[in-house]
N, C-alpha and C. Protein backbone atom coordinates (compact mmCIF):
# COMPACT_ATOMS: atom_id res chain seq x y z
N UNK A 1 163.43 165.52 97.83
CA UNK A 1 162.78 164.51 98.64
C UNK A 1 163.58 163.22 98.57
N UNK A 2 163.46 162.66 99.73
CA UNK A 2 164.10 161.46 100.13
C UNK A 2 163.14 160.15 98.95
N UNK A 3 163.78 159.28 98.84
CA UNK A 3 162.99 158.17 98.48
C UNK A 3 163.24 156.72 98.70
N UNK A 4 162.49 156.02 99.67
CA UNK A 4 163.02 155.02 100.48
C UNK A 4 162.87 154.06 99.53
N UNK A 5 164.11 153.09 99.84
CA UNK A 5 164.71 152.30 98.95
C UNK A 5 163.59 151.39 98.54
N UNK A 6 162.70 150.92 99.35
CA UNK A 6 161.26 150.06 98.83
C UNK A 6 160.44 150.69 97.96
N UNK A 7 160.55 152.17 97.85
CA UNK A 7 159.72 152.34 95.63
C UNK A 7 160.72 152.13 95.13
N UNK A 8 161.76 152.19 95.51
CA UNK A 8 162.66 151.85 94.25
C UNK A 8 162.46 150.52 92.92
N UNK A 9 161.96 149.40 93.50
CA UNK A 9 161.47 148.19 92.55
C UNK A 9 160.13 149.29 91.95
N UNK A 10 159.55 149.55 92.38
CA UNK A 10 157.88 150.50 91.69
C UNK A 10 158.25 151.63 90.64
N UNK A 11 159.20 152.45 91.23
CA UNK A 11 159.61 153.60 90.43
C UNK A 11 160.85 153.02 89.02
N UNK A 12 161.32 151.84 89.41
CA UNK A 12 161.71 151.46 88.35
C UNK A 12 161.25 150.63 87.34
N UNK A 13 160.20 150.41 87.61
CA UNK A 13 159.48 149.59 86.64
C UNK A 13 158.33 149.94 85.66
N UNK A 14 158.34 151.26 86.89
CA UNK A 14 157.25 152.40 86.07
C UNK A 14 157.86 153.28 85.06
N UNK A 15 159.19 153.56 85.28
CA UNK A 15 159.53 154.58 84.25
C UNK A 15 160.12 153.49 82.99
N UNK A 16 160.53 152.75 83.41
CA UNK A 16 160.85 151.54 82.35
C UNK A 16 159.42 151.26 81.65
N UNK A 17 158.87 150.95 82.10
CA UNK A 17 157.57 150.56 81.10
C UNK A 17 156.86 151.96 80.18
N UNK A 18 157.11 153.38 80.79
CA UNK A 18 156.69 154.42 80.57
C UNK A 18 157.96 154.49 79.57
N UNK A 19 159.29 154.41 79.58
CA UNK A 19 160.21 154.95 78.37
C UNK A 19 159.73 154.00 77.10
N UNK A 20 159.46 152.39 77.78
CA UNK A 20 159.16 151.74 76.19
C UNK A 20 157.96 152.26 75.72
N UNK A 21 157.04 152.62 76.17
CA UNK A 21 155.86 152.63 76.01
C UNK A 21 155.56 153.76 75.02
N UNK A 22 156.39 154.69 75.50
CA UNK A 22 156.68 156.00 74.46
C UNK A 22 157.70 155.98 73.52
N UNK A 23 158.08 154.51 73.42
CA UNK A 23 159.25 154.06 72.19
C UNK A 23 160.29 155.88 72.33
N UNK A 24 160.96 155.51 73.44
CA UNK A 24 162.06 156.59 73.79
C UNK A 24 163.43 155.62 73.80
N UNK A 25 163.12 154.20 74.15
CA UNK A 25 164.15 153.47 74.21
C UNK A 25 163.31 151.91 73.69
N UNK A 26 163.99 151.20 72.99
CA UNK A 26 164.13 149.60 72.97
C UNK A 26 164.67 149.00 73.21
N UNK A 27 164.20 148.65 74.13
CA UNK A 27 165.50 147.28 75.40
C UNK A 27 166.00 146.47 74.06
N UNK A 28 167.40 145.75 74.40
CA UNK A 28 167.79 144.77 73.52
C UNK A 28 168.28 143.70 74.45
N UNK A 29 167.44 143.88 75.40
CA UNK A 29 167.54 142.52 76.69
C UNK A 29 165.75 142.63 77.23
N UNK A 30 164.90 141.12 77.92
CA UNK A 30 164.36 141.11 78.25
C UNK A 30 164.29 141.93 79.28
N UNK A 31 162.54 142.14 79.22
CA UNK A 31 161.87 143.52 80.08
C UNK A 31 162.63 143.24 81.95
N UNK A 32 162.32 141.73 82.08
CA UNK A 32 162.62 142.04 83.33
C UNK A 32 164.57 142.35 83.33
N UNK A 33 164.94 141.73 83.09
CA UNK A 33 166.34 142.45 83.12
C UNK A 33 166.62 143.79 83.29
N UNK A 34 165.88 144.64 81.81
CA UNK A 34 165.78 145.80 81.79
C UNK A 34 165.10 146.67 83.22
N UNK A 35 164.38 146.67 83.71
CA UNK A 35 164.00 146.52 85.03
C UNK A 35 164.95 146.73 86.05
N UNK A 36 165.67 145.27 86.41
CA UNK A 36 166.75 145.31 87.52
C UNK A 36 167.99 146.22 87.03
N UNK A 37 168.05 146.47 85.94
CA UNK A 37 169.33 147.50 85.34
C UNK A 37 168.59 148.80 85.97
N UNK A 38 167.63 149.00 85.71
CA UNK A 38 167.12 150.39 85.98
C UNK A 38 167.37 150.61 87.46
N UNK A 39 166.65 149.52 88.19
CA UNK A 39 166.90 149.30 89.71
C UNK A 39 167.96 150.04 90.10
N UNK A 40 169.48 148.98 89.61
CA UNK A 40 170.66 149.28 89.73
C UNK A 40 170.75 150.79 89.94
N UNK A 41 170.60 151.72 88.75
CA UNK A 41 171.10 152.78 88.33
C UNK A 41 170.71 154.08 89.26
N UNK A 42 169.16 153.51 89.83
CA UNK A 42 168.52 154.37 90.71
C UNK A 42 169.18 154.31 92.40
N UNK A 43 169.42 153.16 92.39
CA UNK A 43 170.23 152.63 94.06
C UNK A 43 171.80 153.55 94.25
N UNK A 44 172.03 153.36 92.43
CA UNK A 44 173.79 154.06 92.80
C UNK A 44 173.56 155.39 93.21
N UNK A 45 172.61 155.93 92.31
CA UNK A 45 172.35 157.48 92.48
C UNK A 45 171.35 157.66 94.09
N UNK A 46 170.69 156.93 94.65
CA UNK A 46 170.86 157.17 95.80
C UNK A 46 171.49 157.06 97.00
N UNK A 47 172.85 156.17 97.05
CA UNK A 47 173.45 155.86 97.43
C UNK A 47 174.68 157.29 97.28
N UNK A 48 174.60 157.84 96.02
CA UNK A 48 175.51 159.31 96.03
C UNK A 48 175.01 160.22 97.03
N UNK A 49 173.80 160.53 97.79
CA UNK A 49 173.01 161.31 98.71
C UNK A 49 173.89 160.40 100.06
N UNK A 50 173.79 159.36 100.33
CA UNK A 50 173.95 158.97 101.59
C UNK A 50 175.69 159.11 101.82
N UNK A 51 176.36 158.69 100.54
CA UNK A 51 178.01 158.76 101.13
C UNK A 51 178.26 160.34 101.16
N UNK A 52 177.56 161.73 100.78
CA UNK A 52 177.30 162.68 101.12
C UNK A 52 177.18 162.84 102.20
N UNK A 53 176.11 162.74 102.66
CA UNK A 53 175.45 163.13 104.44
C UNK A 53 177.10 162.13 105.15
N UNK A 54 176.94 160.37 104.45
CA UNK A 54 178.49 160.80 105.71
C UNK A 54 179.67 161.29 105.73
N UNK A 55 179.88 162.03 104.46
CA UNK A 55 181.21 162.69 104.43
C UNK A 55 181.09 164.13 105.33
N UNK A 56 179.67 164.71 105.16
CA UNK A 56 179.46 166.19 105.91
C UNK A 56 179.82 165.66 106.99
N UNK A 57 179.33 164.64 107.84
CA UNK A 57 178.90 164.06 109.50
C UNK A 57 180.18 164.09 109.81
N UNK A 58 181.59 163.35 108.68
CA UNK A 58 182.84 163.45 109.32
C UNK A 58 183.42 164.81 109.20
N UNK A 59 183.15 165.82 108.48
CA UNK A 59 183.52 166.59 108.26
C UNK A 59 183.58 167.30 109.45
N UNK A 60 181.96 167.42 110.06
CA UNK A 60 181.48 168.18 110.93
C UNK A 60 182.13 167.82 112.81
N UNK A 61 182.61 166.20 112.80
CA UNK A 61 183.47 165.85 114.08
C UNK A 61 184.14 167.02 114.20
N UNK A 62 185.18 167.16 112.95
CA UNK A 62 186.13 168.67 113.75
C UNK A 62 185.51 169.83 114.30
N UNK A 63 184.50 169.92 114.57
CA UNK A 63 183.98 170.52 114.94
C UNK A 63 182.84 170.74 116.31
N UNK A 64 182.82 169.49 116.27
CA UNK A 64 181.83 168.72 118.03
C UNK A 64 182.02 170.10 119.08
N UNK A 65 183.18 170.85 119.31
CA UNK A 65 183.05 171.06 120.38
C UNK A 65 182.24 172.49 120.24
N UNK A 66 182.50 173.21 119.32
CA UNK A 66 181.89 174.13 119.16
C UNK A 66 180.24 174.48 118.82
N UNK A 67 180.02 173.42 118.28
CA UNK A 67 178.58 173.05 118.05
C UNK A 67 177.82 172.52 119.65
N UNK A 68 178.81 171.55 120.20
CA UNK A 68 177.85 171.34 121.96
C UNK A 68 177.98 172.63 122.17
N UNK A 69 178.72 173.44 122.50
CA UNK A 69 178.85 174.89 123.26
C UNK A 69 177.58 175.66 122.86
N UNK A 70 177.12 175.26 121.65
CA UNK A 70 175.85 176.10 121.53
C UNK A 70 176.64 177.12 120.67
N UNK A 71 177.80 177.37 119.99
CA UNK A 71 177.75 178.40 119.20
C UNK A 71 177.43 178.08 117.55
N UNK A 72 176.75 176.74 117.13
CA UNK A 72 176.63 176.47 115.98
C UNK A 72 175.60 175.88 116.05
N UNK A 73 174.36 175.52 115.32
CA UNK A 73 173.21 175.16 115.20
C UNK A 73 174.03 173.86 114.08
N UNK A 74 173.70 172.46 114.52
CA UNK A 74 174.45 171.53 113.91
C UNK A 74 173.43 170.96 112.59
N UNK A 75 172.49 171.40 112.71
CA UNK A 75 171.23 170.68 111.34
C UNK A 75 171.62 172.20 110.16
N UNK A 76 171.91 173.43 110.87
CA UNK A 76 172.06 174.59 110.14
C UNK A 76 173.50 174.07 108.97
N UNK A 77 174.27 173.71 109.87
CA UNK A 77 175.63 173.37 109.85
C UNK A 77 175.65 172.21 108.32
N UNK A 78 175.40 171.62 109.28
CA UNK A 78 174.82 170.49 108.07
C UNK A 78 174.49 170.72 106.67
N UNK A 79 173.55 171.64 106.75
CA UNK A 79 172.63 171.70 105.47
C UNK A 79 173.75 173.03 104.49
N UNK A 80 174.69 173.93 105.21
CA UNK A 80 175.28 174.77 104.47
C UNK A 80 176.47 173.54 104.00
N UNK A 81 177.12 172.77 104.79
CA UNK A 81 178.09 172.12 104.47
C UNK A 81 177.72 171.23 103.08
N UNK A 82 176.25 170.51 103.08
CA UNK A 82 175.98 169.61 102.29
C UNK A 82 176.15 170.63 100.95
N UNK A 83 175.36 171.69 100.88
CA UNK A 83 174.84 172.29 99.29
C UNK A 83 176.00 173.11 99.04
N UNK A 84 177.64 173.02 100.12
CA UNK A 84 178.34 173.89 99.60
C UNK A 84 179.25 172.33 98.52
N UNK A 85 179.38 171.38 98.98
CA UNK A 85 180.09 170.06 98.50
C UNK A 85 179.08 170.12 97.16
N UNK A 86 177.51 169.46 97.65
CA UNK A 86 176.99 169.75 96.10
C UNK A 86 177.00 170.87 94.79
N UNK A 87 177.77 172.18 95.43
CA UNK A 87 177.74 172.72 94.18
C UNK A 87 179.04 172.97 93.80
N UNK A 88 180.43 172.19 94.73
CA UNK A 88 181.60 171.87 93.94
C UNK A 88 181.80 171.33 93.51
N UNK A 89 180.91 170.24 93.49
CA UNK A 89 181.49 168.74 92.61
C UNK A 89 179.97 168.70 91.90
N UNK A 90 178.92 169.93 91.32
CA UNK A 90 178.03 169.74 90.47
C UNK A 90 177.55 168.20 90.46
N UNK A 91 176.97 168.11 91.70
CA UNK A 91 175.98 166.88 92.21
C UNK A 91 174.41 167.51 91.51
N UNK A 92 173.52 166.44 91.31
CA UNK A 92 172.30 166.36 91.06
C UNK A 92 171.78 165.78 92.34
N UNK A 93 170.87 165.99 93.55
CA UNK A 93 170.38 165.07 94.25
C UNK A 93 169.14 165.19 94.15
């Protein structure tokens, strides 16, 4: 599942307060800091999903003409191209 960049402040503040809370980690910087670090870390890793989708999209140009012709289903296309990249370069998405 997708997760639009606006939980991102929610989902990071929740698992941050949920890791101290279960003393799994002790910040050695104030909470809110700790927070926007988390932010950070969650944005890069979704940001690895999106320079994905546009590397398939260029990938898939060489290919425009055959896909208008109707001999390629381009969302089919898509989705084999994406999970064949994610399981060469052992992506997590």
């Amino acid at each position: 599942m997708r997760v639009p960049k606006s939980w991102v402040p929610i989902l990071a503040k929740r698992i941050s307060d949920n890791l101290v809370a279960r003393e799994m980690v002790k910040p050695t910087v104030p909470m809110e800091k700790f927070i926007a670090e988390s932010e950070l870390i969650i944005l890069e890793e979704l940001a690895v999903e999106d320079r994905l989708n546009d590397e398939v999209r260029e990938i898939l140009k060489h290919h425009v003409t055959d896909i208008e012709k109707g001999r390629m289903d381009y969302r089919k296309l898509f989705d084999l191209t994406k999970q064949r990249l994610v399981k060469e370069r052992n992506l997590v998405l």
